[in-house]
Protein backbone atom coordinates (compact mmCIF):
# COMPACT_ATOMS: atom_id res chain seq x y z
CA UNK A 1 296.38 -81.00 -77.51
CA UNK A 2 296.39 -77.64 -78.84
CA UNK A 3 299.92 -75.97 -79.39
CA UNK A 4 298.59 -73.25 -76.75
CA UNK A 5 298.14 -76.01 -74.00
CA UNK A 6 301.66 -77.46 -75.08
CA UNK A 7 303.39 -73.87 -74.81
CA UNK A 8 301.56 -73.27 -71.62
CA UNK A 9 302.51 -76.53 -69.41
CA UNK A 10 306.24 -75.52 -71.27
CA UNK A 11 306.72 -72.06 -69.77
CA UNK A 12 305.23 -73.91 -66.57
CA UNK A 13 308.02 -75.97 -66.60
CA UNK A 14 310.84 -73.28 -67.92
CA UNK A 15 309.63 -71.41 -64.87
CA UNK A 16 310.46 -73.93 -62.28
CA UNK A 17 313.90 -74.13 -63.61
């Protein structure tokens, strides 16, 4: 996985919270 795809699902996740 690229570190783009990582940070992406991340801030998905962050954003929830």
């Amino acid at each position: 996985m690229n570190i783009i795809v990582v940070n992406q699902i991340v801030q998905e996740i962050l954003d929830i919270n």
